[in-house]
Protein backbone atom coordinates (compact mmCIF):
# COMPACT_ATOMS: atom_id res chain seq x y z
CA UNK A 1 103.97 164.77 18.78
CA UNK A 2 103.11 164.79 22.60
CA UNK A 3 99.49 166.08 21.90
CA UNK A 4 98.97 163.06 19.65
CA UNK A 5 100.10 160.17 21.94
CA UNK A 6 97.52 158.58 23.98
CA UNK A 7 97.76 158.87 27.60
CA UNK A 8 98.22 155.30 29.57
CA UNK A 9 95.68 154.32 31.62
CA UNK A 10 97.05 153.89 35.25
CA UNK A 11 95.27 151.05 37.42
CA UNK A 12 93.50 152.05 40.47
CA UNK A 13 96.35 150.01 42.81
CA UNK A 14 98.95 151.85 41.41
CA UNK A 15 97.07 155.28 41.77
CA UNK A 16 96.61 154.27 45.22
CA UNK A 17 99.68 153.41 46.16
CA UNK A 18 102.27 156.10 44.18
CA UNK A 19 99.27 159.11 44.22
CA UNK A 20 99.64 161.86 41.43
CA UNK A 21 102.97 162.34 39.97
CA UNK A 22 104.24 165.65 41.36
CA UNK A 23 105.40 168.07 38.84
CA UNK A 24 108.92 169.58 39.02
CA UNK A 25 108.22 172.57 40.79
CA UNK A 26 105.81 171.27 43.03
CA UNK A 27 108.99 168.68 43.65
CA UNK A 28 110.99 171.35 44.05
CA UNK A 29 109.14 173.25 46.76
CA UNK A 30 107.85 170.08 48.83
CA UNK A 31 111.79 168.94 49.18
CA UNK A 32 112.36 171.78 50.95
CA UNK A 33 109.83 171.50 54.20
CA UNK A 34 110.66 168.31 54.37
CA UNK A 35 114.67 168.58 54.46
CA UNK A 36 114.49 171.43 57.20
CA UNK A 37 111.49 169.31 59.31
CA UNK A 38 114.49 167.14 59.84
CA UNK A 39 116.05 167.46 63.46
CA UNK A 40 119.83 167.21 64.15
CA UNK A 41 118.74 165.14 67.29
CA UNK A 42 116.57 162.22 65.88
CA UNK A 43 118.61 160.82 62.79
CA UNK A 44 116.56 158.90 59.96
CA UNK A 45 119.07 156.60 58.37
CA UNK A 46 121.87 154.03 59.76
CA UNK A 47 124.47 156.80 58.62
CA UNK A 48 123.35 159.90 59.92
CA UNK A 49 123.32 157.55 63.38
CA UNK A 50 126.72 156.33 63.43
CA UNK A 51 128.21 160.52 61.88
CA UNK A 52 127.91 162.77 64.87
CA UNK A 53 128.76 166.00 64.82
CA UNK A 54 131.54 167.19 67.01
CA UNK A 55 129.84 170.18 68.27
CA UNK A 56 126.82 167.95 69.68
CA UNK A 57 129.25 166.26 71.54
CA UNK A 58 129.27 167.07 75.71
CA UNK A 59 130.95 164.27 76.84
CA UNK A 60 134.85 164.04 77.76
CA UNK A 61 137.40 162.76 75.45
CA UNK A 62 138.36 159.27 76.16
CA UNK A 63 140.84 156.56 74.91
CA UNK A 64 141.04 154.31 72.79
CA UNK A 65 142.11 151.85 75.25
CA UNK A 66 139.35 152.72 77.84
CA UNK A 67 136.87 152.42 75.29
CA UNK A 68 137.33 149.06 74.27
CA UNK A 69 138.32 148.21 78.18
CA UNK A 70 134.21 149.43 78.41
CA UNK A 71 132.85 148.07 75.73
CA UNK A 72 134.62 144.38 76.55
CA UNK A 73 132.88 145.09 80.63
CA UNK A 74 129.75 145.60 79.09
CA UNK A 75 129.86 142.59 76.82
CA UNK A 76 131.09 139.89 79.89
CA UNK A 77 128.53 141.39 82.47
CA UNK A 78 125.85 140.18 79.67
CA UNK A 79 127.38 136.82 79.35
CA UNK A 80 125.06 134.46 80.67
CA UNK A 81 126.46 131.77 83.47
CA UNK A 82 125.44 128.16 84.65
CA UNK A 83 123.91 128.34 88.30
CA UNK A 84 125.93 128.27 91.18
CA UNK A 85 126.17 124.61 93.17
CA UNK A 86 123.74 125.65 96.41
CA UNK A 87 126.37 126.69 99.37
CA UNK A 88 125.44 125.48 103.00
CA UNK A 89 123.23 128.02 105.19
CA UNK A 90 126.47 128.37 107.58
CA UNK A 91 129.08 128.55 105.29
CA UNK A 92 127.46 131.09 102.84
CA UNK A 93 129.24 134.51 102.73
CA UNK A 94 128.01 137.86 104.10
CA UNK A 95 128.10 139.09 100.44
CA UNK A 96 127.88 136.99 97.10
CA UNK A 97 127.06 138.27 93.63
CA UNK A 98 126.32 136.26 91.02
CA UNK A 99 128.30 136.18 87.92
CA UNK A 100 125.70 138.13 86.00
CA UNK A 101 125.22 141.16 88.38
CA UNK A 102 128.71 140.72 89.93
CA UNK A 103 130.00 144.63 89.90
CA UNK A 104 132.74 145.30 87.51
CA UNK A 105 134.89 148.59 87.21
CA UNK A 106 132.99 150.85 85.07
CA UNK A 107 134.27 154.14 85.78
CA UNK A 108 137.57 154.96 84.79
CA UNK A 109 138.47 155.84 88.77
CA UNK A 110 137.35 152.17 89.34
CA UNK A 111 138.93 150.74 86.71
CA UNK A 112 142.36 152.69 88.04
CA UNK A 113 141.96 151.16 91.69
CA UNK A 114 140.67 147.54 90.07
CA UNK A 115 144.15 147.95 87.88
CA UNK A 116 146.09 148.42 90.78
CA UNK A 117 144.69 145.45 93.10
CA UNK A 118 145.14 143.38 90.03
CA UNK A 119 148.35 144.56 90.31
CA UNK A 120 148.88 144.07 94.24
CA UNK A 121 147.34 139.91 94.28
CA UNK A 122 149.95 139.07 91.35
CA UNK A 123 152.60 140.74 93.38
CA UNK A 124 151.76 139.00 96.47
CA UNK A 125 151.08 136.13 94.93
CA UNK A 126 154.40 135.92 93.39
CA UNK A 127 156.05 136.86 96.57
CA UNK A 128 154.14 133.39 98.13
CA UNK A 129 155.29 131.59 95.83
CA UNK A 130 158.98 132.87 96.29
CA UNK A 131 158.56 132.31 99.92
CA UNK A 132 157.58 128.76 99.60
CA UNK A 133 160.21 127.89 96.79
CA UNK A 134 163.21 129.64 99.44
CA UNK A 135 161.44 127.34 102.47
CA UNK A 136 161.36 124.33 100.88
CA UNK A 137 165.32 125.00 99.64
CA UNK A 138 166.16 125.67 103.71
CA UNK A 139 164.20 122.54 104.46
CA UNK A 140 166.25 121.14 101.97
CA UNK A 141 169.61 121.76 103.24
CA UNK A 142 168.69 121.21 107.05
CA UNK A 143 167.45 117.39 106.05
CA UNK A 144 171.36 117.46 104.54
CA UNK A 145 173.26 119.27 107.10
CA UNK A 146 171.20 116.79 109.59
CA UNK A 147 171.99 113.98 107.78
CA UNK A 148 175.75 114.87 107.30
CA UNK A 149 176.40 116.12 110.82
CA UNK A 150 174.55 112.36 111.79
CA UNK A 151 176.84 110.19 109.78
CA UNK A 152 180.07 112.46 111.09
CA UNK A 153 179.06 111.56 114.73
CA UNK A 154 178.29 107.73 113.84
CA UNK A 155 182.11 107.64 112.50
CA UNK A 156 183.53 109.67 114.95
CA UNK A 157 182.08 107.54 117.96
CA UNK A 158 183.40 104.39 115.83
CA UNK A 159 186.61 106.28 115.88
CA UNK A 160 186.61 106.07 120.02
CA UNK A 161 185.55 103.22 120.29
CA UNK A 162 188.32 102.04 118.10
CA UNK A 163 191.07 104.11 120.28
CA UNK A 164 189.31 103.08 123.09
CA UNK A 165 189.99 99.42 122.36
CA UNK A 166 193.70 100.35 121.43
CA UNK A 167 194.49 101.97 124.38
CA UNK A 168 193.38 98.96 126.62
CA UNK A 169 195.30 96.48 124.61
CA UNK A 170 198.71 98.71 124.89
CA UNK A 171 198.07 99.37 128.29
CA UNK A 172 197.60 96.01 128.73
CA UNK A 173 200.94 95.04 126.71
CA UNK A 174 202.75 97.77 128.47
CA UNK A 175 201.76 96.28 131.97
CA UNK A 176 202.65 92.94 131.19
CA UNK A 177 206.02 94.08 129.80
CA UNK A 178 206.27 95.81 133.35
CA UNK A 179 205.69 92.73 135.28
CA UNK A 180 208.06 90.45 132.86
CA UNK A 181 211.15 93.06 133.69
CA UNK A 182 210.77 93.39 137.32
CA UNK A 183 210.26 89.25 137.83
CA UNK A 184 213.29 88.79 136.13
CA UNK A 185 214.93 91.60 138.45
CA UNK A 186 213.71 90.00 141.30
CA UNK A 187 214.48 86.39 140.32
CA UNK A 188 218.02 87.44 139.44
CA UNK A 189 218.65 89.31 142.73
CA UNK A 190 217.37 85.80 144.92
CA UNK A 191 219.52 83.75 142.28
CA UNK A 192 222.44 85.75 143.49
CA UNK A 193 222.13 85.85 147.10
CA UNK A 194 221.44 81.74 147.23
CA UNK A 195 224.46 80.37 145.43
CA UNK A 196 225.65 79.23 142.37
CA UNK A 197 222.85 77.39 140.46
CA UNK A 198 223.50 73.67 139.09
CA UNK A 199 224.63 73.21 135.89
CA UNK A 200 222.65 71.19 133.38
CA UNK A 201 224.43 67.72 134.47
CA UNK A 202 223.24 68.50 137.90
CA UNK A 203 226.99 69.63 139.27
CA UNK A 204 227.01 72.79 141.27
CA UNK A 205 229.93 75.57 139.98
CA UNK A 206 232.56 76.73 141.93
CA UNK A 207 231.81 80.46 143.10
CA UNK A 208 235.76 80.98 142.55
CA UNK A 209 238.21 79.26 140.72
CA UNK A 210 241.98 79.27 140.63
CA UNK A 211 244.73 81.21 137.94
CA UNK A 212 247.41 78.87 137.61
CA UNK A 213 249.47 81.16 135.23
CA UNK A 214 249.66 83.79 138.35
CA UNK A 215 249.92 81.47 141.22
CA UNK A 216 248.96 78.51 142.41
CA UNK A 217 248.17 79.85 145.75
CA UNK A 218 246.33 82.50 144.81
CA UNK A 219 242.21 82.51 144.55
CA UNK A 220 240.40 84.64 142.65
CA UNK A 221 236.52 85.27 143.76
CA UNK A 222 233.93 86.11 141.23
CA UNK A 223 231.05 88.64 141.97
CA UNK A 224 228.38 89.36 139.95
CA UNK A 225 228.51 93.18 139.78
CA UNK A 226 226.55 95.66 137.49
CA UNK A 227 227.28 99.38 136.08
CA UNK A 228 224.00 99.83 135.73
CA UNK A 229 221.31 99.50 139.09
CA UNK A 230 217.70 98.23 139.12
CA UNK A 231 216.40 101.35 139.67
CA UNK A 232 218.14 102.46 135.90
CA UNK A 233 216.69 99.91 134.42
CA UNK A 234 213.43 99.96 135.46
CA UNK A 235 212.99 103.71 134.86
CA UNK A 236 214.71 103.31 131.13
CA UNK A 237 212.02 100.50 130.51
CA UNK A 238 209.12 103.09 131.39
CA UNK A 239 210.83 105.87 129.32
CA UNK A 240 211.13 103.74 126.42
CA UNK A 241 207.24 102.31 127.24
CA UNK A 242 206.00 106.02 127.10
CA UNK A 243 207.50 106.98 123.90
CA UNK A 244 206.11 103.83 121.91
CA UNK A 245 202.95 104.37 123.45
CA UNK A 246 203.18 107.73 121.67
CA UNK A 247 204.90 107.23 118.81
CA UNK A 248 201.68 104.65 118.31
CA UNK A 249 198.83 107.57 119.43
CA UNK A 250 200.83 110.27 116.76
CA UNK A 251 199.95 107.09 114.21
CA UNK A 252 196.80 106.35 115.40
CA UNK A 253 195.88 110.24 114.71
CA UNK A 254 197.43 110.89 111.37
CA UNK A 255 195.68 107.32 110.04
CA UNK A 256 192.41 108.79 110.91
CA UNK A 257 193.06 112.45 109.44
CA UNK A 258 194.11 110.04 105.68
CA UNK A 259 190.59 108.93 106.40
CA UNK A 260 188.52 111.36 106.58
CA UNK A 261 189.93 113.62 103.57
């Protein structure tokens, strides 16, 4: 049956392009050469690229972590960046990178000692801000303490002044009390020596008068005598001045402690 069907013509394009079909054994020992002319090295297809074998591997073992920590440096010192505002001649920095070939932490011993200054800025940058927040809370409480310790003066020097004012008017008082006692202690003593005063229809009193019921020829003299001296009584007047005057300062002081609770 296969001797007596006719053979199909092929077209010159397609016996250009595909060649003589090769027969099975010729298949057979042409898939050979060309399977071992492959090298382990140089990888044909997207597979065989991304499969490597772990005995063609001379590199340390890394993380998983530093890996992607890599891979995410590579990728940001690609990113491109707007240009820079020009800085002034004089202000301009001794060194200044770009942000395109500004040097990141590649290694993993730079990538340690970047991790740790990371580390060291938030720290003192944490500690500034501490510092600042516990100076501005002592500011605080000075501009209060000041402002207490200024209104405690203001009402303790209206306090004196108050006192002040007291103690002139009793000493005042007490002084004219003085002078009131020892007129009328000198008046009396020149009303005594002088004579009997006149009455009040202008008749003078007798300075002795007579007893009848004892006898008629007997005279009785009156004098004006006292228990008590001048002296006495001017020194109890100053006694009892002294303890008013403090009875009124122990007042004075208690008032003012009521106030200021």
């Amino acid at each position: 049956m296969n001797k007596l069907r006719k053979p199909t013509p092929s077209s010159p394009a397609n016996r250009g392009l595909s060649g003589p079909a090769p027969s099975s054994s010729n298949a057979r020992t042409t898939s050979t050469p060309a399977h071992s002319a492959r090298s382990p090295t140089r990888p044909q297809t997207l597979t065989e690229a991304l499969i490597v074998p772990s005995y063609h591997t001379t590199t340390p073992v890394v993380s998983r972590t530093m890996t992607y920590a890599t891979a995410d440096a590579a990728l940001v010192s690609f990113k491109p960046s707007l240009p820079s505002p020009p800085v002034p001649q004089q202000q301009q920095p001794a060194l200044r990178y770009p942000k395109a070939h500004a040097p990141l932490p590649m290694s993993p011993a730079e990538q340690y000692w970047a991790a740790r200054a990371l580390t060291a800025e938030t720290l003192l940058s944490a500690a500034e801000a501490h510092q600042r927040e516990v100076r501005s809370a002592v500011d605080a409480e000075e501009e209060k303490r000041l402002r207490d310790i200024t209104v405690l003066q203001k009402a303790h020097s209206e306090r004196e002044h108050k006192m002040e004012r007291i103690m002139m008017f009793s000493g005042v008082f007490i002084a004219l009390l003085v002078a009131v006692l020892v007129y009328l202690l000198v008046d009396h003593h020149h009303a005594r020596h002088k004579g009997p005063a006149p009455s009040m229809w202008g008749v003078a009193l007798p300075s002795h008068f007579t007893i009848p019921i004892l006898s008629p020829w007997t005279s009785v003299v009156e004098h004006e005598a006292s228990v008590i001296g001048a002296k006495t009584t001017i020194a109890f007047a100053l006694i009892a001045a002294g303890l008013a005057y403090a009875m009124f300062r122990y007042w004075a002081a208690a008032r003012g402690h009521r106030q200021q609770q």
